[in-house]
Structure formats: structure tokens, C-alpha cells
Protein backbone atom coordinates (compact mmCIF):
# COMPACT_ATOMS: atom_id res chain seq x y z
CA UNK A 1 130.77 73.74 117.16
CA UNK A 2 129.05 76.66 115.98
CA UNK A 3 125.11 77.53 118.00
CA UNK A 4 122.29 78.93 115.68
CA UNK A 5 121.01 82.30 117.38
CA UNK A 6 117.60 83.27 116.60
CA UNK A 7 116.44 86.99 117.55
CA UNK A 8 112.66 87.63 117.80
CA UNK A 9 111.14 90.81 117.90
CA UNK A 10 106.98 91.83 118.31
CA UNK A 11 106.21 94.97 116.71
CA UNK A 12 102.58 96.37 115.68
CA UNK A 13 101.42 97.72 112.10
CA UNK A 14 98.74 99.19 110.46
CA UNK A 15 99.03 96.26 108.80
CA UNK A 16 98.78 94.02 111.63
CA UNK A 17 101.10 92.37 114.08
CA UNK A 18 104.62 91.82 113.18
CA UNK A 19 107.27 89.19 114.48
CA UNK A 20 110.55 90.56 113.24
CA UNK A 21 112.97 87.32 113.25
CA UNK A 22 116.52 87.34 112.38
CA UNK A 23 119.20 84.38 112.28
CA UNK A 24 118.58 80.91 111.62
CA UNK A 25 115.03 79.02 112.42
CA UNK A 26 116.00 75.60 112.74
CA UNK A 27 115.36 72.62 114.76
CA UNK A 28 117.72 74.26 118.09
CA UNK A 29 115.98 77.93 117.65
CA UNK A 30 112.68 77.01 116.57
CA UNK A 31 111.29 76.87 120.34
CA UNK A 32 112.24 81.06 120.66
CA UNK A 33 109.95 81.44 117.72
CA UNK A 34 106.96 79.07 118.51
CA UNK A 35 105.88 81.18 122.08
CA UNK A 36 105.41 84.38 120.69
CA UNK A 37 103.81 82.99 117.13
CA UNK A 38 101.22 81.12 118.81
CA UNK A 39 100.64 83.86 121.19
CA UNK A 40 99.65 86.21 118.36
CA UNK A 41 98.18 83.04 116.62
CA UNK A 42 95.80 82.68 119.43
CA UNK A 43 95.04 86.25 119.45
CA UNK A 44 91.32 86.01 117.75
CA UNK A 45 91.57 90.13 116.82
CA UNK A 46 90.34 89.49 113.25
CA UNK A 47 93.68 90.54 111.54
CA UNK A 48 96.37 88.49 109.55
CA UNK A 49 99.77 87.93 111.05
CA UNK A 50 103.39 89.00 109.47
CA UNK A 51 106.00 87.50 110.17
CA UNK A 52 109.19 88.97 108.68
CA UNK A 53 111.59 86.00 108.16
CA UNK A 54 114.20 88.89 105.56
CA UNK A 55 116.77 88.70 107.81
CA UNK A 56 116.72 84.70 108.83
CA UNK A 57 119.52 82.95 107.15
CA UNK A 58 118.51 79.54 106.91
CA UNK A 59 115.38 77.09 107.82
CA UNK A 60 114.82 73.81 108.00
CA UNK A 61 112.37 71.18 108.18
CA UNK A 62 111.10 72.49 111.76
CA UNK A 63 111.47 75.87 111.14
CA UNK A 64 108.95 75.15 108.23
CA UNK A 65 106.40 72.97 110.84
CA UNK A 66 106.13 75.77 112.53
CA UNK A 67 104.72 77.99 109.59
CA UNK A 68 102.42 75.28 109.10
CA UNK A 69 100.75 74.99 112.45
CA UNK A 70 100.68 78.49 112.89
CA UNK A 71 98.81 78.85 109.30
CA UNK A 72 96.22 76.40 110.61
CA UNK A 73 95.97 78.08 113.60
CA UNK A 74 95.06 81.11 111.84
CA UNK A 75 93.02 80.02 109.28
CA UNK A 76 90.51 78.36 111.80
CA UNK A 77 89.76 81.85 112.86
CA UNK A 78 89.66 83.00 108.85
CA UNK A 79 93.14 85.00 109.16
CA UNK A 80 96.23 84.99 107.06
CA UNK A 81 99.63 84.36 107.29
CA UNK A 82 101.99 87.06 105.98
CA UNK A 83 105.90 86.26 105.17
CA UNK A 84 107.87 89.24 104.34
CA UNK A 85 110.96 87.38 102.50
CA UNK A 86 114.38 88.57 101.05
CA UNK A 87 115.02 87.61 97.30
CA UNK A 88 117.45 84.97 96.64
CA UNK A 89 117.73 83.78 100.44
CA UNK A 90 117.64 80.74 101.32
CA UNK A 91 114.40 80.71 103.24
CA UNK A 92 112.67 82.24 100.28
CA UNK A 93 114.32 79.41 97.83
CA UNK A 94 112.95 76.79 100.26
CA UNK A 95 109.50 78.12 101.00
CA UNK A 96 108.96 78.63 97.27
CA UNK A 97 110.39 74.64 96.48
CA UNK A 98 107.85 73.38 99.19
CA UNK A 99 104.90 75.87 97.65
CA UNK A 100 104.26 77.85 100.67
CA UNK A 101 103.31 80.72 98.59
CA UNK A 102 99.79 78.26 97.99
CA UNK A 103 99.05 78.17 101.42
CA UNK A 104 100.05 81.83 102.70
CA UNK A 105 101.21 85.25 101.24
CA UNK A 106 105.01 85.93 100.58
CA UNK A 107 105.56 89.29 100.02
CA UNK A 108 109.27 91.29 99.37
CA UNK A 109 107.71 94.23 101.67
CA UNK A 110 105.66 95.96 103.98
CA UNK A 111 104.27 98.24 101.29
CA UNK A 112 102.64 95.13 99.72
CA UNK A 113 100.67 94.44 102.23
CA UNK A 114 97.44 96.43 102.36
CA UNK A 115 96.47 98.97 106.04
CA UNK A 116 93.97 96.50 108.18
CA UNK A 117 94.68 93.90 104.94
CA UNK A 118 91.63 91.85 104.97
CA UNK A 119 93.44 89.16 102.55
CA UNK A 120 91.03 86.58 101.68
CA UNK A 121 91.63 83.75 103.86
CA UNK A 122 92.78 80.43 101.89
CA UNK A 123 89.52 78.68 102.96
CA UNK A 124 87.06 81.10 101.97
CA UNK A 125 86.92 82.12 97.96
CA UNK A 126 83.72 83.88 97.43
């Protein structure tokens, strides 16, 4: 029986703070992920979080949760969530089927994402 590996990495931006994740975010891995995502969520520095999911292979249904809380996390505080996806990956096909990109920002790069990006939180539209 095969194990799902998940590698997270912090890194810091212009842009803001970056979680670099590679492998597969499922229900086994998804605990690696949650510490250091709700860390930065918690982090009230007035900037949007990235989370670079281009090199995860596959997600699932808790892998997804996880998005979700962390969103609301951030929101509360009137940040973002930034996911910088892969095209044709699986992670991309599935956050687009569930319409993630209604709740938070999927993006193919770095460069599309603004220096100090004040994106306008989903809650506030003024």
C-alpha cells in the first residue's frame, strides 16, 4: 500500500506569505498542512495568504475543508486567500468543479498577484 507524502514549505513575498505545498493533500496529509495554514491564518498582519498548491497532485474532500476554514478564517479579518494552481491538474479541475474560484483567487502565477495585493476581500464590495 502506497502512503501520500505531503511537503510544506513557508516562504515570504512581496506579495505576502507563501505556503509552498507539494504531493497529495488528502484526508492522511491534510494534518501537515492545517498547523502552518492556520498559523499564518491567525496572523492578523493585514495581508492575503498564498498558498501554492502547483505542485500537489491530487485533493480530496478534506484537503478542500481545509481551504474552506482557512478562507473563513481570513476573511473575518478582511484578507484573501490566494491559490497559485497548475493548468490541467487535478487540484485545479476540482477546485474549479466545486467553484472555489467564487470564494478565493486562483491564479497560474506569482506575477498575477499584485506587491502588498490589497485584493478586495469577498465580503466587502464597495
Amino acid at each position: 500500500m502506497r502512503v501520500a507524502e505531503l511537503v510544506v514549505e513557508e516562504k515570504e513575498s512581496d506579495k505576502g506569505p507563501i505556503l509552498d505545498v507539494s504531493g497529495e493533500l488528502d484526508l492522511t496529509t491534510v494534518a501537515m498542512l492545517r498547523d502552518p495554514l492556520m498559523v499564518q491564518a491567525a496572523n492578523n498582519q493585514n495581508r492575503n495568504l498564498i498558498i501554492d498548491v502547483s505542485r500537489v497532485e491530487f485533493i480530496d474532500s478534506a484537503g478542500l475543508a481545509l481551504l474552506v476554514e482557512a478562507r473563513k478564517r481570513l476573511a473575518a479579518d478582511s484578507r484573501s486567500l490566494v491559490l497559485i494552481l497548475s493548468p490541467g491538474r487535478q487540484p485545479e479541475r476540482v477546485l474549479r468543479l466545486v467553484r472555489f474560484d467564487t470564494i478565493m483567487r486562483l491564479v497560474y502565477g506569482l506575477e498575477e498577484i499584485p506587491a502588498h495585493d490589497a485584493v478586495e476581500s469577498e465580503t466587502s464590495a464597495e
